[in-house]
Protein backbone atom coordinates (compact mmCIF):
# COMPACT_ATOMS: atom_id res chain seq x y z
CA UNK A 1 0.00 0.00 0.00
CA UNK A 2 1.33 3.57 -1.03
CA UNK A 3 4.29 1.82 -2.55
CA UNK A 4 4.73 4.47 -4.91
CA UNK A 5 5.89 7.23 -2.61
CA UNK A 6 8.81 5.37 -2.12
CA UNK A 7 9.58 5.45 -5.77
CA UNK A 8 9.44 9.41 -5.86
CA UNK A 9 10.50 11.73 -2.90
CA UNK A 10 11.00 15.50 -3.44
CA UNK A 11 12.91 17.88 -1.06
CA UNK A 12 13.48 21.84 -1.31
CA UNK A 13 16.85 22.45 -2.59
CA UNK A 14 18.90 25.45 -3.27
CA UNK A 15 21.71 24.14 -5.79
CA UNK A 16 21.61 20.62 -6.82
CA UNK A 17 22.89 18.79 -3.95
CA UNK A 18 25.69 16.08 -4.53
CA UNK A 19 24.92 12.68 -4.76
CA UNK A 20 20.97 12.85 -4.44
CA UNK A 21 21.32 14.28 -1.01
CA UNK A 22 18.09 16.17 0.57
CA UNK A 23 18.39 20.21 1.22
CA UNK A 24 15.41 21.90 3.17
CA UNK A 25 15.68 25.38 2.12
CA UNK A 26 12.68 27.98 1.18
CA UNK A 27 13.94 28.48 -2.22
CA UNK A 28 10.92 27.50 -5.18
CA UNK A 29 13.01 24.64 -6.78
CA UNK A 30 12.84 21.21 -5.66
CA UNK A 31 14.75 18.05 -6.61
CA UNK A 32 13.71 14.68 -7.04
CA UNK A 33 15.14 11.62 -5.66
CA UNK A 34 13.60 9.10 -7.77
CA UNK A 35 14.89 5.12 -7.55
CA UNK A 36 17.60 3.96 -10.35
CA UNK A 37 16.07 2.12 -13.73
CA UNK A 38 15.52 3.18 -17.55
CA UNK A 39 15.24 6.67 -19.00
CA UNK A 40 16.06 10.04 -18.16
CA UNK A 41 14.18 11.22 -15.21
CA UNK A 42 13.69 14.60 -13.96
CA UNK A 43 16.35 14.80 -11.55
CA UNK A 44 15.06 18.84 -10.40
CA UNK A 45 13.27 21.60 -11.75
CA UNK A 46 12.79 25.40 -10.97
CA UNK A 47 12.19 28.56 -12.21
CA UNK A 48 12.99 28.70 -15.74
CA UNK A 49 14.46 25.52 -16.14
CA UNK A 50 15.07 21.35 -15.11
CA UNK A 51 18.03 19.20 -14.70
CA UNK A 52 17.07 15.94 -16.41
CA UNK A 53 19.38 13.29 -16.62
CA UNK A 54 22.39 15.04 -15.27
CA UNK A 55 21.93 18.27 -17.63
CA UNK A 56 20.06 21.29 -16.92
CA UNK A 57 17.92 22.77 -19.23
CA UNK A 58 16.52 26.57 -19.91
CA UNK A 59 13.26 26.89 -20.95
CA UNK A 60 10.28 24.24 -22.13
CA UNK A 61 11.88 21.01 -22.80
CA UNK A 62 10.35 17.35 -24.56
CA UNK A 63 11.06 14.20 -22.54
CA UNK A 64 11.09 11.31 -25.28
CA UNK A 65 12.59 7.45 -23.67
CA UNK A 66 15.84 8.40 -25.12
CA UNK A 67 16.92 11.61 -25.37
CA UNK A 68 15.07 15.76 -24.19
CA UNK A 69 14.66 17.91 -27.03
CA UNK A 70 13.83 21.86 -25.99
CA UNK A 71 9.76 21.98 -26.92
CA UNK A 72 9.45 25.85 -29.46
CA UNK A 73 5.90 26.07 -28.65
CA UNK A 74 4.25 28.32 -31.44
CA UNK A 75 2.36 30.86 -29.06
CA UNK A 76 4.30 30.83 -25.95
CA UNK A 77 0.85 32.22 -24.27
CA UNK A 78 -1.15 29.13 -26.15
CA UNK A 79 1.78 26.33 -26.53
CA UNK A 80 -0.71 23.21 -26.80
CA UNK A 81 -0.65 23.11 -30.71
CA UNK A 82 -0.12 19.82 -32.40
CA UNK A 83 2.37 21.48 -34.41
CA UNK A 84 4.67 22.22 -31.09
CA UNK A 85 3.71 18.48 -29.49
CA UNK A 86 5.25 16.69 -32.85
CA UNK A 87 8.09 15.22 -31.23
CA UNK A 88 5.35 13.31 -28.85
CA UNK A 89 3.44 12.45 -32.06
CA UNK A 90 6.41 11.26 -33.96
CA UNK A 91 7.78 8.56 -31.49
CA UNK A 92 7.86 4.98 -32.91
CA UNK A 93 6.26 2.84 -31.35
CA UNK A 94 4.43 5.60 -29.63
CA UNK A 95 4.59 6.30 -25.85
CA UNK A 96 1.82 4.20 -23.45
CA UNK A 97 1.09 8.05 -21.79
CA UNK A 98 2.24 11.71 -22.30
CA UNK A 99 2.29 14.26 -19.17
CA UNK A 100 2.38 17.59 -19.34
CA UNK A 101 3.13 20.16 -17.26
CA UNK A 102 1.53 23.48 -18.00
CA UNK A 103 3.69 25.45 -15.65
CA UNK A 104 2.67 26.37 -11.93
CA UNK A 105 -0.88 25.70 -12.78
CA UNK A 106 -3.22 22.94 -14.47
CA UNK A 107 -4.42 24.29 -17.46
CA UNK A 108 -7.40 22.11 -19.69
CA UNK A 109 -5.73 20.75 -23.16
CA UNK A 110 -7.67 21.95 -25.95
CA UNK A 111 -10.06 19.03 -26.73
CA UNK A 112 -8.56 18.18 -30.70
CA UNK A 113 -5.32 17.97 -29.27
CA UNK A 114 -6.43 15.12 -26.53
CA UNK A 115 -8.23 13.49 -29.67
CA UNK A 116 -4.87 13.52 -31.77
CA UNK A 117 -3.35 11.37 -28.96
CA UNK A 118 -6.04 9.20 -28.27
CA UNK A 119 -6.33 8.31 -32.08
CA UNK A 120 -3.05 7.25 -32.01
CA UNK A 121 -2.98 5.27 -28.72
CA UNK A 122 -1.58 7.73 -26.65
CA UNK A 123 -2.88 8.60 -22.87
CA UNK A 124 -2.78 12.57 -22.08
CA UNK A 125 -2.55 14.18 -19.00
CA UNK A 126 -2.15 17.54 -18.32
CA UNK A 127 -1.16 19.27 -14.67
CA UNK A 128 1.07 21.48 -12.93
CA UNK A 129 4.70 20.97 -14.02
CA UNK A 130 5.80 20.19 -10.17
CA UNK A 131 2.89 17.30 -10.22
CA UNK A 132 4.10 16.58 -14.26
CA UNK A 133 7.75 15.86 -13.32
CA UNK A 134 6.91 13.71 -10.25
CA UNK A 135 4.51 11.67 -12.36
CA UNK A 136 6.71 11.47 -15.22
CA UNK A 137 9.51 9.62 -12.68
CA UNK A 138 6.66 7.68 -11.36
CA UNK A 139 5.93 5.79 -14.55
CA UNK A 140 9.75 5.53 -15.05
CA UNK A 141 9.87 3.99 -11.86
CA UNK A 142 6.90 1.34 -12.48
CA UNK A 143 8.76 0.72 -16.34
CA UNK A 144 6.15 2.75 -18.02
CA UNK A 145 6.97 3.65 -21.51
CA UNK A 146 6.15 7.23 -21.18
CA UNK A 147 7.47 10.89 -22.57
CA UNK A 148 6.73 14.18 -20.83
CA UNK A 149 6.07 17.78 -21.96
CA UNK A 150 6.98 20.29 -19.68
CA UNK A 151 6.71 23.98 -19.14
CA UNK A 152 8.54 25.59 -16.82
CA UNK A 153 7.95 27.16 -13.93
CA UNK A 154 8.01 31.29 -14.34
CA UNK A 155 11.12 32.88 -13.37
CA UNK A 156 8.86 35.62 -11.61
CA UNK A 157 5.64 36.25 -10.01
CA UNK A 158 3.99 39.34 -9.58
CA UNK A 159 2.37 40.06 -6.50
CA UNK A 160 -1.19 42.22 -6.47
């Protein structure tokens, strides 16, 4: 019972700490401790960018089984085009379930875009890009052959 939040812990971090290693800080980052296996898991994300597999990345960024491609969504304000998700569509043999993370909040997926996926096999799921990247090492974990979409989170926020 509630196996899987052994697979996935996340900890506040300021810097990515060495070896794995848990920081409790108030910064808005956090890194994830997921367990060894396939595929390139999000290791930590924050403001602006994620370190997956090692690397960190600035800006949007694709998670296909083998590599992370940056995602050049058309309309940064409206970046759920099929167009932009082509990557995702483009994988052969496609993957069992897509995640995306729309950034610090769900956002709905425009309804032809689920319909794309579903025609060609493919689960969606949209959420927040925290939940995204902790469900995306989740399947990883349970040898899910999944691929992730994921905004990140904004480098800002306005008060008022």
């Amino acid at each position: 019972m509630f196996g899987w939040l052994r697979r996935s812990r996340v900890a506040q971090e300021t810097p990515p700490a060495p070896q794995g290693r848990q920081v409790q800080d108030a910064a808005a980052s956090a890194i994830i401790i997921p367990d060894q296996g396939p595929g390139l898991r999000v290791d930590s994300y924050g403001p602006g960018r994620f370190r997956i597999g090692g690397q960190t990345w600035n800006g949007p960024v694709i998670i296909l089984p083998d590599r992370v491609i940056p995602w050049l969504p058309e309309k940064p304000d409206d970046p759920f085009s099929e167009n932009a998700l082509a990557p995702l569509l483009d994988v052969s043999p496609p993957p069992e379930v897509v995640i995306i993370g729309c950034g610090a909040v769900m956002r709905p997926l425009p309804g032809p875009l689920a319909q794309v996926f579903r025609s060609r096999g493919i689960a969606l799921d949209s959420m927040a890009t925290a939940a995204a990247c902790r469900s995306y090492n989740i399947l990883l974990a349970e040898d899910r052959f999944a691929a992730a979409a994921l905004l990140p989170l904004p480098l800002a926020t306005q008060n008022g």
